[in-house]
PDB file of N, CA and C in Angstrom:
ATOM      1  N   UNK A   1       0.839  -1.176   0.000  1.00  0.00           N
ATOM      2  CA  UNK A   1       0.000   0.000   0.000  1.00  0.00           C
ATOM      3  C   UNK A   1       0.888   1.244   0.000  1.00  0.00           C
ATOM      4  N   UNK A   2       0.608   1.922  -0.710  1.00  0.00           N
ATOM      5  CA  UNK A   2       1.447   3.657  -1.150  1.00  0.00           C
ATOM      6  C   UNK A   2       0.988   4.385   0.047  1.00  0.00           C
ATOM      7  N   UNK A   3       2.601   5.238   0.880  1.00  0.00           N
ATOM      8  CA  UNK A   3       1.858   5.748   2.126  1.00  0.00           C
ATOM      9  C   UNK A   3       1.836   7.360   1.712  1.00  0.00           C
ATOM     10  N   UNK A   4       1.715   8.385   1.218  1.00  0.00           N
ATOM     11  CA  UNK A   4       1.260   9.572   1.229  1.00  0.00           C
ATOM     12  C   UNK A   4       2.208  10.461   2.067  1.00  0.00           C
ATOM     13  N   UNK A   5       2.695  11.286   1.858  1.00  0.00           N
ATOM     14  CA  UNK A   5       3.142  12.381   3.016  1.00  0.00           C
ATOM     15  C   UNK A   5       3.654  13.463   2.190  1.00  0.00           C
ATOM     16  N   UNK A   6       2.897  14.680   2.854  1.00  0.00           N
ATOM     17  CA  UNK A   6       3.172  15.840   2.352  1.00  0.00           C
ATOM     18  C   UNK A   6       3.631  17.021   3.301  1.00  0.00           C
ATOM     19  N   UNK A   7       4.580  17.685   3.194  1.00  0.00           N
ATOM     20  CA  UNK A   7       4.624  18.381   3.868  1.00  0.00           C
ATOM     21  C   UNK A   7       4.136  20.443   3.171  1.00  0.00           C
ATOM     22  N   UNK A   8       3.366  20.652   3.499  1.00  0.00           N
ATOM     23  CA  UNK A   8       3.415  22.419   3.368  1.00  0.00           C
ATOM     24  C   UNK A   8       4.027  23.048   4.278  1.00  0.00           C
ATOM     25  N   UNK A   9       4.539  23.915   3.151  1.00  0.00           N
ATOM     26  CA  UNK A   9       5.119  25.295   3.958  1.00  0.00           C
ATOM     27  C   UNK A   9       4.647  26.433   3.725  1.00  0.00           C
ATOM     28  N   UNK A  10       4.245  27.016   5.329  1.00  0.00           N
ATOM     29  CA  UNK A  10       3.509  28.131   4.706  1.00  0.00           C
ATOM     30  C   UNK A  10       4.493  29.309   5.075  1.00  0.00           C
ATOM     31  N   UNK A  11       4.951  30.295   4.567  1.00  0.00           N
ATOM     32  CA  UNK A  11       6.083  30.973   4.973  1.00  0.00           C
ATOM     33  C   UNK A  11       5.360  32.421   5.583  1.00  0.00           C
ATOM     34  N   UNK A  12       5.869  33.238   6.508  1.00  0.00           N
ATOM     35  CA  UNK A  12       5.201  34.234   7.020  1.00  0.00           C
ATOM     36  C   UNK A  12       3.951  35.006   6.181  1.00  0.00           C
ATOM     37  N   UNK A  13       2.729  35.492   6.466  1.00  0.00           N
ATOM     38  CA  UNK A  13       1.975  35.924   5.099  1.00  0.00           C
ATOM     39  C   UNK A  13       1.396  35.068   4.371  1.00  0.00           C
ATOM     40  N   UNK A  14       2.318  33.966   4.366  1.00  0.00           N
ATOM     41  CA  UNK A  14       1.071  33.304   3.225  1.00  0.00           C
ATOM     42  C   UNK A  14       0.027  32.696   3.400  1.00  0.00           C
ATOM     43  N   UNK A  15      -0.171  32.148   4.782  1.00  0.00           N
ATOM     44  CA  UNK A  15      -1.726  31.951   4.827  1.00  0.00           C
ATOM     45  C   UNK A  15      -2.966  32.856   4.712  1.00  0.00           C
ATOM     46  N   UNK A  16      -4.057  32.223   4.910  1.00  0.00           N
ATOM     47  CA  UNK A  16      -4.827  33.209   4.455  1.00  0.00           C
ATOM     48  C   UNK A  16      -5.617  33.940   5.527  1.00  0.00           C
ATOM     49  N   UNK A  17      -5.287  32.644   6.696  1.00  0.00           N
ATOM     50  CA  UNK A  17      -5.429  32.849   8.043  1.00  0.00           C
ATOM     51  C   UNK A  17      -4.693  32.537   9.385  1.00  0.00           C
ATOM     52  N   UNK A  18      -4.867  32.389  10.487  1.00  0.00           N
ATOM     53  CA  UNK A  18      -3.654  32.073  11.299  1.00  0.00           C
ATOM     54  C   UNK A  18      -4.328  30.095  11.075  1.00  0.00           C
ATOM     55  N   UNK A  19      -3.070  29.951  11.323  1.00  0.00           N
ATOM     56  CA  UNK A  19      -3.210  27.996  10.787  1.00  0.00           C
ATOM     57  C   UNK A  19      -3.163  27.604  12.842  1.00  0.00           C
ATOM     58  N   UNK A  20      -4.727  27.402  12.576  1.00  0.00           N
ATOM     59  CA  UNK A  20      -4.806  26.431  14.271  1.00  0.00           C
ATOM     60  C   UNK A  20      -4.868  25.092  14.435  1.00  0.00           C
ATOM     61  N   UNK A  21      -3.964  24.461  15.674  1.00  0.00           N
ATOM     62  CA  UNK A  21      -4.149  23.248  15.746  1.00  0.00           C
ATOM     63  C   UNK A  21      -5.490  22.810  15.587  1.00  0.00           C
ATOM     64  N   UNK A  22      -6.076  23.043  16.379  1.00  0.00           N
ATOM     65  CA  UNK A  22      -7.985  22.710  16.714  1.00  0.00           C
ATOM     66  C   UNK A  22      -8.489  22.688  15.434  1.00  0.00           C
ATOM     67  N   UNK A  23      -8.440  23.409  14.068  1.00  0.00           N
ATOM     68  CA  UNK A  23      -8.340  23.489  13.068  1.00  0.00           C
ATOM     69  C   UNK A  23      -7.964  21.967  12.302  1.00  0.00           C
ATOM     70  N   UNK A  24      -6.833  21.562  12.417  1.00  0.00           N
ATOM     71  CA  UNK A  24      -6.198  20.787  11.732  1.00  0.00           C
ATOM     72  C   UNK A  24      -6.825  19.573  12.500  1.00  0.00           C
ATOM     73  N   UNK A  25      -6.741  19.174  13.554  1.00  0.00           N
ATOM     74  CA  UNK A  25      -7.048  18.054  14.547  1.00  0.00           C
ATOM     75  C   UNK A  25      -8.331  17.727  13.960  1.00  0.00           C
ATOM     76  N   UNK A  26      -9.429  18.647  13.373  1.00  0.00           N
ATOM     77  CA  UNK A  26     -10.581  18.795  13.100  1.00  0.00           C
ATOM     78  C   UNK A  26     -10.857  18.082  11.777  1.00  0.00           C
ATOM     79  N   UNK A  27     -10.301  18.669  11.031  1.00  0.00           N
ATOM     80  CA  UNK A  27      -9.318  18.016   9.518  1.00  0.00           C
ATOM     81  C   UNK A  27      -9.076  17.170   9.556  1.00  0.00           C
ATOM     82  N   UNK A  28      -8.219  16.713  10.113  1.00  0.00           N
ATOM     83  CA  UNK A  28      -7.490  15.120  10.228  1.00  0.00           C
ATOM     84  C   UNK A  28      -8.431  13.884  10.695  1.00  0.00           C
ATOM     85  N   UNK A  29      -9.482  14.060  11.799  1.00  0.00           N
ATOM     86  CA  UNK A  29     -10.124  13.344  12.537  1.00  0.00           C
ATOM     87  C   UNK A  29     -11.315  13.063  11.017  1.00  0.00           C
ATOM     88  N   UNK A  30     -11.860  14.340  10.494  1.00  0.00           N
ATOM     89  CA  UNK A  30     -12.773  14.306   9.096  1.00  0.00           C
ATOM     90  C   UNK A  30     -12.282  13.266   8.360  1.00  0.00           C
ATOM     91  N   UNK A  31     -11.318  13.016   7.819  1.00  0.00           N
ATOM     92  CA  UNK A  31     -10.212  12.441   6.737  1.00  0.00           C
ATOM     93  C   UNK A  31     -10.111  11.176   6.865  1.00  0.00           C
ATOM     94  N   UNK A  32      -9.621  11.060   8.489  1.00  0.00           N
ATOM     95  CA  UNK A  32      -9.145  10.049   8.982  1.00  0.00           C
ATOM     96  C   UNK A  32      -7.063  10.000   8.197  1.00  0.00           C
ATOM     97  N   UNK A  33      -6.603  11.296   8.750  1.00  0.00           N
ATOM     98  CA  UNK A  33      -5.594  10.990   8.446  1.00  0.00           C
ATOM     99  C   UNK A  33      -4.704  11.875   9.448  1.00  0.00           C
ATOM    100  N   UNK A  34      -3.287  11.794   9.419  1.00  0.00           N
ATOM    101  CA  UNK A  34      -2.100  12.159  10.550  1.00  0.00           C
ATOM    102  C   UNK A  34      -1.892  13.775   9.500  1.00  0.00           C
ATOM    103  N   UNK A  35      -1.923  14.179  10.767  1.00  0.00           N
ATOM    104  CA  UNK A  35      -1.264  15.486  10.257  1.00  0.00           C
ATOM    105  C   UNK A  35      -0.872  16.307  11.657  1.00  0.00           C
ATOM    106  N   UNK A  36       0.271  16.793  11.463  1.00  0.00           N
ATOM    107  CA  UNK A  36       1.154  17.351  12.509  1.00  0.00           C
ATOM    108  C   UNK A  36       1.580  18.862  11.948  1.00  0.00           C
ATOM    109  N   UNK A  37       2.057  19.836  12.927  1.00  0.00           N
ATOM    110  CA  UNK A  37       1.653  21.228  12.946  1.00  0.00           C
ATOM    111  C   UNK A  37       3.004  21.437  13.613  1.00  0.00           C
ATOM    112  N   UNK A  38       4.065  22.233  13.047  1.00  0.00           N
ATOM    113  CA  UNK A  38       5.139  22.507  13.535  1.00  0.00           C
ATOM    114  C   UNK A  38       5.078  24.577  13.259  1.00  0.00           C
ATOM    115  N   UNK A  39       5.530  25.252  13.893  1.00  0.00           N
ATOM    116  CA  UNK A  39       6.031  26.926  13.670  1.00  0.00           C
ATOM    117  C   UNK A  39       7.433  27.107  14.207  1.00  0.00           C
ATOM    118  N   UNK A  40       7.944  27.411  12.660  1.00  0.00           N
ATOM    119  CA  UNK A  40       9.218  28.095  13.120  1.00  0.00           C
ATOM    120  C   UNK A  40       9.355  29.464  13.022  1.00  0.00           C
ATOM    121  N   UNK A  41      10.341  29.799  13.959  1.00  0.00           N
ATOM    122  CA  UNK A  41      10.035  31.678  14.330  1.00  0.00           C
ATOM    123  C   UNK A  41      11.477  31.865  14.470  1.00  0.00           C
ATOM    124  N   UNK A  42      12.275  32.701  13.878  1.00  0.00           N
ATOM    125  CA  UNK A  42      13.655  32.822  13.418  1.00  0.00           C
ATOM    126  C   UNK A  42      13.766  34.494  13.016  1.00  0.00           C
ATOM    127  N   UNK A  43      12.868  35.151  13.122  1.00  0.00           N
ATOM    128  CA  UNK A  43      12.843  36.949  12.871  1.00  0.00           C
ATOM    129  C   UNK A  43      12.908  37.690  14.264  1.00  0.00           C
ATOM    130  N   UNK A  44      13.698  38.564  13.807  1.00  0.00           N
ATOM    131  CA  UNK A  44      13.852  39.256  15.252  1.00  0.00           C
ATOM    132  C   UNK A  44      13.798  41.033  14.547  1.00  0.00           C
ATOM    133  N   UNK A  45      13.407  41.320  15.962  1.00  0.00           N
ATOM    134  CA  UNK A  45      13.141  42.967  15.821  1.00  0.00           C
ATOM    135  C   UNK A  45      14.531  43.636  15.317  1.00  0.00           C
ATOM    136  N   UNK A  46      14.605  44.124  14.664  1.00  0.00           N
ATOM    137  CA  UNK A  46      15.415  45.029  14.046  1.00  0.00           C
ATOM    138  C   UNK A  46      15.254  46.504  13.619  1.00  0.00           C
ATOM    139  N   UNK A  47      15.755  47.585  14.500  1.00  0.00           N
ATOM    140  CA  UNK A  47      15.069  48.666  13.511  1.00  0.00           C
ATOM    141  C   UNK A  47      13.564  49.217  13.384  1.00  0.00           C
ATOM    142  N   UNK A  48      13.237  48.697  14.161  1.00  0.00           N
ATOM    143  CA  UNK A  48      11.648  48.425  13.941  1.00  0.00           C
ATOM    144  C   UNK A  48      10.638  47.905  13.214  1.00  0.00           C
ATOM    145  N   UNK A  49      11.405  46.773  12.834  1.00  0.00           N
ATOM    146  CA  UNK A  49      11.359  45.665  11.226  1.00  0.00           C
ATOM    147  C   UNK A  49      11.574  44.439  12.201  1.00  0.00           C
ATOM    148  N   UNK A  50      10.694  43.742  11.856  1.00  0.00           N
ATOM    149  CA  UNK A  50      10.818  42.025  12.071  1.00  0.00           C
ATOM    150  C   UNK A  50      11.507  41.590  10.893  1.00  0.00           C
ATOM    151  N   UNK A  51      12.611  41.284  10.950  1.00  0.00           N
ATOM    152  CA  UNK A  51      13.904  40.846   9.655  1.00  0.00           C
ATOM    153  C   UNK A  51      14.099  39.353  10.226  1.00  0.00           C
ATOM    154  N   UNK A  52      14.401  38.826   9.104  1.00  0.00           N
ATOM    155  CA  UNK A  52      15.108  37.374   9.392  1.00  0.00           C
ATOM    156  C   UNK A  52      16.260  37.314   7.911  1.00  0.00           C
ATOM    157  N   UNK A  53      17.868  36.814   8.167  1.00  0.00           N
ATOM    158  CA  UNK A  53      18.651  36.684   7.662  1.00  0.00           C
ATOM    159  C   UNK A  53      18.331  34.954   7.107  1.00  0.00           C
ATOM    160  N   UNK A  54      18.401  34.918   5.762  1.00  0.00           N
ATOM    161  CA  UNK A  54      17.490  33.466   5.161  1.00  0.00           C
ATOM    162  C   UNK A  54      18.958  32.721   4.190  1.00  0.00           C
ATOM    163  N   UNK A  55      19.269  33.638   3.626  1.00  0.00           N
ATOM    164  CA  UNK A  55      20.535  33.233   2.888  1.00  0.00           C
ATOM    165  C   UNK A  55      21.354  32.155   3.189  1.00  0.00           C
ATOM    166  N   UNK A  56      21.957  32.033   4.227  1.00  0.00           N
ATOM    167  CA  UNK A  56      22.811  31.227   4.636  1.00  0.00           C
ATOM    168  C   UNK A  56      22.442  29.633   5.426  1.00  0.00           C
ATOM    169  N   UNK A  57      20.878  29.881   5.683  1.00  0.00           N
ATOM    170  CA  UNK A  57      20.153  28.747   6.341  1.00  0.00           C
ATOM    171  C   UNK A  57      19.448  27.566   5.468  1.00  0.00           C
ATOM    172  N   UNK A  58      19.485  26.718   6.332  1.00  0.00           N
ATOM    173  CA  UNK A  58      19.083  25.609   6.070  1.00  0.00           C
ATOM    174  C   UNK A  58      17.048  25.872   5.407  1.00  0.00           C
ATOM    175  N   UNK A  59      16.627  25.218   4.611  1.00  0.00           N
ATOM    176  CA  UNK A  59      15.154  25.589   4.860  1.00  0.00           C
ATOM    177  C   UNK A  59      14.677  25.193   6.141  1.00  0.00           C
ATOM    178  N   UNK A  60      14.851  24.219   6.221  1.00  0.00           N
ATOM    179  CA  UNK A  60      13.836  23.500   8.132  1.00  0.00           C
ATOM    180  C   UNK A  60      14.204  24.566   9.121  1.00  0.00           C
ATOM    181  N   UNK A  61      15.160  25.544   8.649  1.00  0.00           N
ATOM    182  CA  UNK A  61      15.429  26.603   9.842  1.00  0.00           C
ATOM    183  C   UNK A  61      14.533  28.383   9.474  1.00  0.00           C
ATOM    184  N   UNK A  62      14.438  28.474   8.465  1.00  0.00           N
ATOM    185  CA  UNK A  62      14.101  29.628   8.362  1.00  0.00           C
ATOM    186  C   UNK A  62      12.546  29.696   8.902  1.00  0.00           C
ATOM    187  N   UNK A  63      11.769  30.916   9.380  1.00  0.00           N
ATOM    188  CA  UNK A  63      10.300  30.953  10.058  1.00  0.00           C
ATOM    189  C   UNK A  63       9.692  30.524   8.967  1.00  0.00           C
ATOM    190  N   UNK A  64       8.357  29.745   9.556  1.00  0.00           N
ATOM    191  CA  UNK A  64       7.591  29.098   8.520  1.00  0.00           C
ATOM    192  C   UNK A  64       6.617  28.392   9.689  1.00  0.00           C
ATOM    193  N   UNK A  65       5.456  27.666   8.867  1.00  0.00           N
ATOM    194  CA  UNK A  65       4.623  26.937   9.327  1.00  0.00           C
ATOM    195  C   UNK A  65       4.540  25.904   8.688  1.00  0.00           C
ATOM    196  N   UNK A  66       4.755  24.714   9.283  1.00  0.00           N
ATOM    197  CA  UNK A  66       4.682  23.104   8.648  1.00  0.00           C
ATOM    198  C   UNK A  66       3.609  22.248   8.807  1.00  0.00           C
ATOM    199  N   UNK A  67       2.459  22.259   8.093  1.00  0.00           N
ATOM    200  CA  UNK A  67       1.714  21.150   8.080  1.00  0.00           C
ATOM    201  C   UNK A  67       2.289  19.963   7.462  1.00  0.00           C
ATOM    202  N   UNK A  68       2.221  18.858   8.037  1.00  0.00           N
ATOM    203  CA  UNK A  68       2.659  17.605   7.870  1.00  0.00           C
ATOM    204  C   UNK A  68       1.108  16.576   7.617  1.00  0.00           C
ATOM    205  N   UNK A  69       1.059  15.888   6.379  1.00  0.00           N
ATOM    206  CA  UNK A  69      -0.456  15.380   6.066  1.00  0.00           C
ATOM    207  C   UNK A  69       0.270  14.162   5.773  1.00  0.00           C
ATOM    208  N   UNK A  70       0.060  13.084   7.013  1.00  0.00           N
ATOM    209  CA  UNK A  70       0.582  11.434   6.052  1.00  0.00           C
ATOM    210  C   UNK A  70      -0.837  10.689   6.075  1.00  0.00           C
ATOM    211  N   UNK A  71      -0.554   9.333   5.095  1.00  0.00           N
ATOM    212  CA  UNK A  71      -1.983   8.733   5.176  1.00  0.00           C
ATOM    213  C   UNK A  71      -1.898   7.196   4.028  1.00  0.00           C
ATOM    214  N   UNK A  72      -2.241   6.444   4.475  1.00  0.00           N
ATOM    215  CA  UNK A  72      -2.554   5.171   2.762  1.00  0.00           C
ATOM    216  C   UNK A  72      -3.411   5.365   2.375  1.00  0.00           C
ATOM    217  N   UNK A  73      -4.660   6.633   2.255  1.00  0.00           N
ATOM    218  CA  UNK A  73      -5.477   6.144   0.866  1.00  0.00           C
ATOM    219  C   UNK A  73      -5.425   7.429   0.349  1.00  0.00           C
ATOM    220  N   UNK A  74      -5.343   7.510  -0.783  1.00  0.00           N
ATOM    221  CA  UNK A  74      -5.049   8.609  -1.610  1.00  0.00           C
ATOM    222  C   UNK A  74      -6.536   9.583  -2.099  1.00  0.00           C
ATOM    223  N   UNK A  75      -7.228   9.284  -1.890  1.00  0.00           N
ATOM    224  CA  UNK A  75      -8.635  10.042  -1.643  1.00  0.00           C
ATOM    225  C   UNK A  75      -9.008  10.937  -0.294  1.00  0.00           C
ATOM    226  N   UNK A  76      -8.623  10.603   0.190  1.00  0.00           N
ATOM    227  CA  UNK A  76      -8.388  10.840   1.997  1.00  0.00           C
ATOM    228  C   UNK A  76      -7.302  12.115   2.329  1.00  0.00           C
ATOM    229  N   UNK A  77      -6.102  11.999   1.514  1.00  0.00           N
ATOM    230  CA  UNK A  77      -5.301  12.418   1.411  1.00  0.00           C
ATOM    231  C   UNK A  77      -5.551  13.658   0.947  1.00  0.00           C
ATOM    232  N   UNK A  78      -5.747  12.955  -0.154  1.00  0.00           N
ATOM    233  CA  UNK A  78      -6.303  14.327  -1.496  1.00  0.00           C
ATOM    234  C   UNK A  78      -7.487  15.018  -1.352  1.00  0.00           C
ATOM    235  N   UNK A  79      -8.593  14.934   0.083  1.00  0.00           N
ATOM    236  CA  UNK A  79      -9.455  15.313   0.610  1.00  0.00           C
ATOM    237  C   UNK A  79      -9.347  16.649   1.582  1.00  0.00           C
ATOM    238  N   UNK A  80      -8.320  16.040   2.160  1.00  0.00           N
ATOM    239  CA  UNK A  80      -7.562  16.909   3.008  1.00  0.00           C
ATOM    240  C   UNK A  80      -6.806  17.896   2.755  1.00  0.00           C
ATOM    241  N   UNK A  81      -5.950  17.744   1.865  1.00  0.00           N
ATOM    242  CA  UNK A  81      -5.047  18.736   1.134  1.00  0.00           C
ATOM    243  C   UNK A  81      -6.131  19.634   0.825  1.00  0.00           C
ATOM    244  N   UNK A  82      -7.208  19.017   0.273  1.00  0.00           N
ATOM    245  CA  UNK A  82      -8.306  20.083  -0.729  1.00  0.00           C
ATOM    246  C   UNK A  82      -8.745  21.413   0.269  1.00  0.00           C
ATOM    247  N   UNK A  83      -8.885  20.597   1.354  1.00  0.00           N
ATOM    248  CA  UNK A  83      -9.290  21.325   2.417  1.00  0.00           C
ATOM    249  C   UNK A  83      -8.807  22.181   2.791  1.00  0.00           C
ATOM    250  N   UNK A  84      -7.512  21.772   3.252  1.00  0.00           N
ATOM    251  CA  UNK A  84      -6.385  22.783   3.754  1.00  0.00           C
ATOM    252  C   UNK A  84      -6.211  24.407   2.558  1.00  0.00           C
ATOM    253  N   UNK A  85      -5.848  23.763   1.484  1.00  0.00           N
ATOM    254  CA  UNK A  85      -5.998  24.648   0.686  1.00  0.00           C
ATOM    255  C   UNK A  85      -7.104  25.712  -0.017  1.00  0.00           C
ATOM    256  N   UNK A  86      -8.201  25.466   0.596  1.00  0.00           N
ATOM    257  CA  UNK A  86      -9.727  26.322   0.770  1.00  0.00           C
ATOM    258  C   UNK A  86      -9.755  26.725   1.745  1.00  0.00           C
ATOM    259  N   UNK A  87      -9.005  26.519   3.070  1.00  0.00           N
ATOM    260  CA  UNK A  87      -8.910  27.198   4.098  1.00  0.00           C
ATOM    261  C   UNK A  87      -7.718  28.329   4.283  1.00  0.00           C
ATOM    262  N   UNK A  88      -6.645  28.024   3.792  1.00  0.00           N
ATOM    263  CA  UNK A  88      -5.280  28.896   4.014  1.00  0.00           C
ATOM    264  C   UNK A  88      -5.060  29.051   2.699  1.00  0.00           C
ATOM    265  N   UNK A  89      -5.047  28.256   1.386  1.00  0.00           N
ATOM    266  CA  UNK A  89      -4.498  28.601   0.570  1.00  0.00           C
ATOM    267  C   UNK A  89      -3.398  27.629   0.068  1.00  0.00           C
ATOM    268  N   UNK A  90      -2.842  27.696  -0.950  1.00  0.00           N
ATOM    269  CA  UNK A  90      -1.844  26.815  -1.306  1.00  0.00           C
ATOM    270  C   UNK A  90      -0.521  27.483  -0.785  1.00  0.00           C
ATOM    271  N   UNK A  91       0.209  26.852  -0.681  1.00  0.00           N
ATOM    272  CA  UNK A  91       1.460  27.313  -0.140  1.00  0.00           C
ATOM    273  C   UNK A  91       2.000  28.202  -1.358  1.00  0.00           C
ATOM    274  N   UNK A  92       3.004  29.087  -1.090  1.00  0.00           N
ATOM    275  CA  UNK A  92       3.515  29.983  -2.722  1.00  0.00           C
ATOM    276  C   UNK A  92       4.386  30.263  -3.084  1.00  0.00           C
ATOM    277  N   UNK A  93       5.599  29.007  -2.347  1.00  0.00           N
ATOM    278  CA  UNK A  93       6.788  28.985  -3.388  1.00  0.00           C
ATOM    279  C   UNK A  93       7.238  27.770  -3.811  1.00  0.00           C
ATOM    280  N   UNK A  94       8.269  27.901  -4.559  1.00  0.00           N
ATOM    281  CA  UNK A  94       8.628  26.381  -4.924  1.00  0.00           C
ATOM    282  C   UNK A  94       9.160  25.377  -4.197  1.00  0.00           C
ATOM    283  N   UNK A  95       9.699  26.057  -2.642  1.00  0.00           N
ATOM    284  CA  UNK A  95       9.772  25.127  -1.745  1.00  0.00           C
ATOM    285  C   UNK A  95       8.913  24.814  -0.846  1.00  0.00           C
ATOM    286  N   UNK A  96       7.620  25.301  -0.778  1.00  0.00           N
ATOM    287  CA  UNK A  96       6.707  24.844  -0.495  1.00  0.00           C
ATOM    288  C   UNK A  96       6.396  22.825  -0.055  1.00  0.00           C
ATOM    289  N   UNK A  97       6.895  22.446  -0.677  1.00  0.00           N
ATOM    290  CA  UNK A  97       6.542  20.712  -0.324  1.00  0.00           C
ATOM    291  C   UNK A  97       7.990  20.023  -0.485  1.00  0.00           C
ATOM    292  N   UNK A  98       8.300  20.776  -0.438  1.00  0.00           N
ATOM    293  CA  UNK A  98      10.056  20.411   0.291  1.00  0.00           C
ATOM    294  C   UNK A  98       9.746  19.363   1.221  1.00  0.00           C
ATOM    295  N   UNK A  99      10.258  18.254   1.416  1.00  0.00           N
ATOM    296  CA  UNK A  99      10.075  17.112   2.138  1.00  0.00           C
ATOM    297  C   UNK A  99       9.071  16.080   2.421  1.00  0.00           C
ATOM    298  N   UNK A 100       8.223  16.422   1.229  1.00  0.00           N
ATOM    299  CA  UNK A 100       7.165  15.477   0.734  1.00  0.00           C
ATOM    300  C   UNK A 100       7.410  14.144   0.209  1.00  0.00           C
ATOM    301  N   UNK A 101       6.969  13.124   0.251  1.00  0.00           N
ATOM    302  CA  UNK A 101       7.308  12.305  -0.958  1.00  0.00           C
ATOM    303  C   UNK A 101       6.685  11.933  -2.233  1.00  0.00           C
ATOM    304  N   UNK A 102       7.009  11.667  -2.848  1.00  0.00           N
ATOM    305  CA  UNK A 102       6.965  11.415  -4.593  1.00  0.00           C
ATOM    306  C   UNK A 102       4.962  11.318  -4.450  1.00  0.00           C
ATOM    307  N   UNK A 103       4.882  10.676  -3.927  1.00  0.00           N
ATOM    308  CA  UNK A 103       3.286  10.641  -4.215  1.00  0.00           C
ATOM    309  C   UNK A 103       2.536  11.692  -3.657  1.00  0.00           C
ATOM    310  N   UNK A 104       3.130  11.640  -2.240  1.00  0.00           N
ATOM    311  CA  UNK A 104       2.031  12.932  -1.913  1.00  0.00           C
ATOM    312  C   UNK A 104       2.254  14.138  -2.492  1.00  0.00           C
ATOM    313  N   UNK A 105       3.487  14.595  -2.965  1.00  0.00           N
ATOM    314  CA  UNK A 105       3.928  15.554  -3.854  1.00  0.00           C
ATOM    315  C   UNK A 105       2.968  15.759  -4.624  1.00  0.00           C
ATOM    316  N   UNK A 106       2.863  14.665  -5.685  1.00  0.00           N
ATOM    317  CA  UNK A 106       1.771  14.444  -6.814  1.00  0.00           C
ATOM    318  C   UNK A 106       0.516  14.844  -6.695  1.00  0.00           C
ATOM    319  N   UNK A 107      -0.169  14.423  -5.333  1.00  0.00           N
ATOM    320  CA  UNK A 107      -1.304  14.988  -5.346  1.00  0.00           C
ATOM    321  C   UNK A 107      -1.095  16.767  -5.113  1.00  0.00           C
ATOM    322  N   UNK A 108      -0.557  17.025  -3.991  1.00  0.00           N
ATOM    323  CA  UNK A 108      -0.386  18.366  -3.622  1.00  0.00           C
ATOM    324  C   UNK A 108      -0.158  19.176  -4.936  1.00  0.00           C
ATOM    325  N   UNK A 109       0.931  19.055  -5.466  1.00  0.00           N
ATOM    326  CA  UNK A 109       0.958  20.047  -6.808  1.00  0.00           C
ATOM    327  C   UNK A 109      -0.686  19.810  -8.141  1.00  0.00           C
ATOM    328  N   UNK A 110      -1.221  18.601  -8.060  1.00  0.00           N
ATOM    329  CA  UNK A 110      -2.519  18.957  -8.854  1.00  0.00           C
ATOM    330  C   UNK A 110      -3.536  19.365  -8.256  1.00  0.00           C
ATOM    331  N   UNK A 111      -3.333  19.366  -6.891  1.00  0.00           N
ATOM    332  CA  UNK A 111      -4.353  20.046  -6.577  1.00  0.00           C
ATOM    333  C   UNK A 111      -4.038  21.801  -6.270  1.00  0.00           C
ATOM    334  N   UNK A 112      -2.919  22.319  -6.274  1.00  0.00           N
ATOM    335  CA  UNK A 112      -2.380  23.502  -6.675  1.00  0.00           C
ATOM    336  C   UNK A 112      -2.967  23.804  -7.867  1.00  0.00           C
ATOM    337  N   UNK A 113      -2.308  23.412  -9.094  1.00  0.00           N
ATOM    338  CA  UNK A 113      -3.342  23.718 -10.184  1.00  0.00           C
ATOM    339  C   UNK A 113      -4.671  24.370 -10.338  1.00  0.00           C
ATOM    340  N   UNK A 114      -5.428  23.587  -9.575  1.00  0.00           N
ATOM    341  CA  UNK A 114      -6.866  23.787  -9.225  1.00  0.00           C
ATOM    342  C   UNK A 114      -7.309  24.503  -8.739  1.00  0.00           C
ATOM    343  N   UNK A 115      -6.381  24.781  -7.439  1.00  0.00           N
ATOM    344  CA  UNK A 115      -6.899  25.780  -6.246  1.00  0.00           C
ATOM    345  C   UNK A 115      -5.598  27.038  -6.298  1.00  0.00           C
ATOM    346  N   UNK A 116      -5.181  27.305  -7.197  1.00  0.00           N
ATOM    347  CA  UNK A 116      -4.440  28.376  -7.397  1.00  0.00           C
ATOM    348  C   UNK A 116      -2.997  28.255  -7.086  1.00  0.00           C
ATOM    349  N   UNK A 117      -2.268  27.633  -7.142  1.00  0.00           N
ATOM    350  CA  UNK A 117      -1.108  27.543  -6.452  1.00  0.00           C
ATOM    351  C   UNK A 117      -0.006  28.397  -7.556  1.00  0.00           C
ATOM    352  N   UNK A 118       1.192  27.986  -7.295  1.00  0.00           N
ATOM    353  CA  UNK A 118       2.025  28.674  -7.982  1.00  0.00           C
ATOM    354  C   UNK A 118       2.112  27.658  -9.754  1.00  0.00           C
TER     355      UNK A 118
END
């Protein structure tokens, strides 16, 4: 059985709203699938500017928000994603699904297509 895993990144701004656990837990339980919720926060006051230095870092380090969607049935999967992405939006760069794998990739980018992605 093909296991699914996608990861989004939503990078400061790009959601469409603030991304809540209670939210996702809500999602996942609908689906019947795993999805995990990581925030990284790496900007600091500067100047009176929230700046973050990105150049030299790793991606898993720079601020961002990580939904993590794993799952074996690919309807379920692709249910969820749909979701996510009518709620926040598609993620909007090309590293966006950086650490996905090959299948769940697959779904995530056609359903970009659809729902506006890059």
């Amino acid at each position: 059985m093909t296991e699914y895993f996608v990861k989004l990144r939503y990078y400061p701004g790009d959601a469409l709203e603030e991304i809540k656990e209670r939210h996702l837990k809500s999602i996942a339980q609908k689906y019947g699938v795993r999805i995990s919720y990581e925030k990284i926060e790496n900007r600091q006051m500067k100047a009176g500017l929230l700046m973050e230095k990105t150049l030299d870092k790793m991606i898993e380090e720079i601020s961002q928000e990580v939904i993590t969607v794993s799952g074996d049935r690919e309807k379920k999967v692709s249910g969820c994603i749909r979701e996510l992405y009518e709620r926040y939006r598609c993620p909007r760069t090309v590293y966006s699904l950086f650490g996905s794998n090959e299948a769940g990739e697959k779904i995530a980018k056609g359903l970009m297509n659809i729902y506006g992605g890059w």
